[in-house]
C-alpha atoms as a PDB file:
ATOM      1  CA  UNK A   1      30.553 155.660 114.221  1.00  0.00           C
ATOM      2  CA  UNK A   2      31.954 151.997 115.441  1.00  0.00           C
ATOM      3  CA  UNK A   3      34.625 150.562 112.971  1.00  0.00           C
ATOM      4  CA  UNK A   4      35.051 147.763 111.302  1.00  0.00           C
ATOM      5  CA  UNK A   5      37.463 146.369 113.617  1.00  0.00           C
ATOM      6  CA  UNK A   6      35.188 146.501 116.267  1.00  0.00           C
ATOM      7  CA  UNK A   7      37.255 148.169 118.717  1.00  0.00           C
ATOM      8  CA  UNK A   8      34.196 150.357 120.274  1.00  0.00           C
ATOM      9  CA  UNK A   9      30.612 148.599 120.840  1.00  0.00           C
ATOM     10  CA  UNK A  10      27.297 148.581 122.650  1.00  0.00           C
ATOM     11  CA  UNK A  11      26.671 146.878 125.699  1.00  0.00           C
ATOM     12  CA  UNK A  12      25.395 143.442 123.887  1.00  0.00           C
ATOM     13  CA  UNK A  13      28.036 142.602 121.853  1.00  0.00           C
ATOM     14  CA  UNK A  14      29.869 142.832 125.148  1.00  0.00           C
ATOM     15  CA  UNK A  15      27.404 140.573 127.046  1.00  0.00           C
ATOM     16  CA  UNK A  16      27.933 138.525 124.470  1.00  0.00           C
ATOM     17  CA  UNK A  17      31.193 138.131 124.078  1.00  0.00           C
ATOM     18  CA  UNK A  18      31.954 137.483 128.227  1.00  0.00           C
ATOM     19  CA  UNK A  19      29.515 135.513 128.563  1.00  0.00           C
ATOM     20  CA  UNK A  20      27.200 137.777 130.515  1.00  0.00           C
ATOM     21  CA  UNK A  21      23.944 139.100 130.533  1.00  0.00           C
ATOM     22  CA  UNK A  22      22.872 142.881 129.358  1.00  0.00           C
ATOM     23  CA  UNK A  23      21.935 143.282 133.006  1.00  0.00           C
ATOM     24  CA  UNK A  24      24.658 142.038 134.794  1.00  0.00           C
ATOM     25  CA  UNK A  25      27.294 144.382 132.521  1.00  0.00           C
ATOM     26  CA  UNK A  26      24.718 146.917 133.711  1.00  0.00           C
ATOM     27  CA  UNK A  27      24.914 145.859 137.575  1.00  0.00           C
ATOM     28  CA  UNK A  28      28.875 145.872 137.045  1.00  0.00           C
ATOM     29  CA  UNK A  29      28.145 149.206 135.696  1.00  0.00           C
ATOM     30  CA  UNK A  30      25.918 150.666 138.419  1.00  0.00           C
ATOM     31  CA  UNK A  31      28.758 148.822 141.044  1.00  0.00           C
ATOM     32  CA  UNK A  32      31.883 150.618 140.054  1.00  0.00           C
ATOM     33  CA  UNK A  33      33.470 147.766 138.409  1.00  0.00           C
ATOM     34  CA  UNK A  34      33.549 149.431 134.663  1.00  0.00           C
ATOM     35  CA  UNK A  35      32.795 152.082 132.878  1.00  0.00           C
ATOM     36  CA  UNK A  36      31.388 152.765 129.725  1.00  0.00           C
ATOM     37  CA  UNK A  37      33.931 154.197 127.224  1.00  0.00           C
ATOM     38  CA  UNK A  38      31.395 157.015 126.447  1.00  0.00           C
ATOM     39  CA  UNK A  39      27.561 157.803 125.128  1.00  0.00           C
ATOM     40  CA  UNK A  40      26.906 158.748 121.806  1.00  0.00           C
ATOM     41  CA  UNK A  41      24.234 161.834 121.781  1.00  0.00           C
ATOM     42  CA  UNK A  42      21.600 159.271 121.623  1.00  0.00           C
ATOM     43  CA  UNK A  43      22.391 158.169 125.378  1.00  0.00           C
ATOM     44  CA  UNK A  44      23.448 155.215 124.250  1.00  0.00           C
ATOM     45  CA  UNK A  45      26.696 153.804 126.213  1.00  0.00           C
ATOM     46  CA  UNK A  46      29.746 152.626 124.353  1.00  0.00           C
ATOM     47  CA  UNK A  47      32.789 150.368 125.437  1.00  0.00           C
ATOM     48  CA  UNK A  48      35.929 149.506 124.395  1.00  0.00           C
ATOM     49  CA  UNK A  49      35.697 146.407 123.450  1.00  0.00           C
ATOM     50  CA  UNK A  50      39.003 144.598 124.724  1.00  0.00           C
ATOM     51  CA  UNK A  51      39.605 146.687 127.681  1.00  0.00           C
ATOM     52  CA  UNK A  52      36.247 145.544 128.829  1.00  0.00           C
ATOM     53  CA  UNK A  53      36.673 141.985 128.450  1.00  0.00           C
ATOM     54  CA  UNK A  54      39.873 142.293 130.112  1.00  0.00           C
ATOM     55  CA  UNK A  55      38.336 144.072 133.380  1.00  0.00           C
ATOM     56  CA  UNK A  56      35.618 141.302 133.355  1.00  0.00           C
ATOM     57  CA  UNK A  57      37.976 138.632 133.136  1.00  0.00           C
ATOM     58  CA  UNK A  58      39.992 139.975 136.037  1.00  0.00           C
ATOM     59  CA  UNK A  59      36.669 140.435 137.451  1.00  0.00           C
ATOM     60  CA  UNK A  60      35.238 137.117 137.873  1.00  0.00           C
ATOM     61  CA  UNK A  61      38.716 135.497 138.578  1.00  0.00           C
ATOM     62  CA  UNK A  62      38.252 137.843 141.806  1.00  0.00           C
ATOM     63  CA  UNK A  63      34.846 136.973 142.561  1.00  0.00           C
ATOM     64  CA  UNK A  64      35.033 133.847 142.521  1.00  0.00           C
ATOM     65  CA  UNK A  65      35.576 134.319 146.960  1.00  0.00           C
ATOM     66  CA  UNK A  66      34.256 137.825 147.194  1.00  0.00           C
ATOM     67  CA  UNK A  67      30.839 139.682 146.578  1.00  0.00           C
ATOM     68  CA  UNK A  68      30.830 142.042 143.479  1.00  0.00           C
ATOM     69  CA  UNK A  69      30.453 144.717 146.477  1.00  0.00           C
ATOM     70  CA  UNK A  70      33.735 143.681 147.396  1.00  0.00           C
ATOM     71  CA  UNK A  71      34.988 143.558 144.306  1.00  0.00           C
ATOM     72  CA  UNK A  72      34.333 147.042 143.853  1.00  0.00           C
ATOM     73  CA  UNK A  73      36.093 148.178 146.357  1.00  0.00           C
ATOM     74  CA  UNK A  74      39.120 146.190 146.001  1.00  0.00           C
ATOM     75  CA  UNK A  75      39.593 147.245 142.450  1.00  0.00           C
END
């Protein structure tokens, strides 16, 4: 299913790669702020792996003076 190159992955290898928690990639989830790619049958939620870091990048450069809540709405 995920490819050598890594290009699709679970939510950890995403929290660990930003720099984030499980649960906060699931609160940015929950907020609006980024989507899962898709879920496998097993209910199991997939990203893409460099889109996602991107959005979380541009994500915390914009919270840095704003809520997440406004985050979400601005993006």
């Amino acid at each position: 299913m995920f490819n050598k190159n890594e290009e699709f992955v679970k939510i950890g290898a995403i929290a660990g790669r930003s720099g984030l928690s499980v649960s906060t990639r699931r609160y940015y989830t929950e907020l609006g702020l980024h989507c899962e790619t898709y879920r496998t049958p097993g209910d199991i939620c997939i990203y893409d792996r460099s889109e996602t870091l991107k959005r979380i990048d541009e994500i915390v450069s914009i919270s840095n003076d704003k809520t997440l809540k406004e985050v979400a709405a601005a993006v």
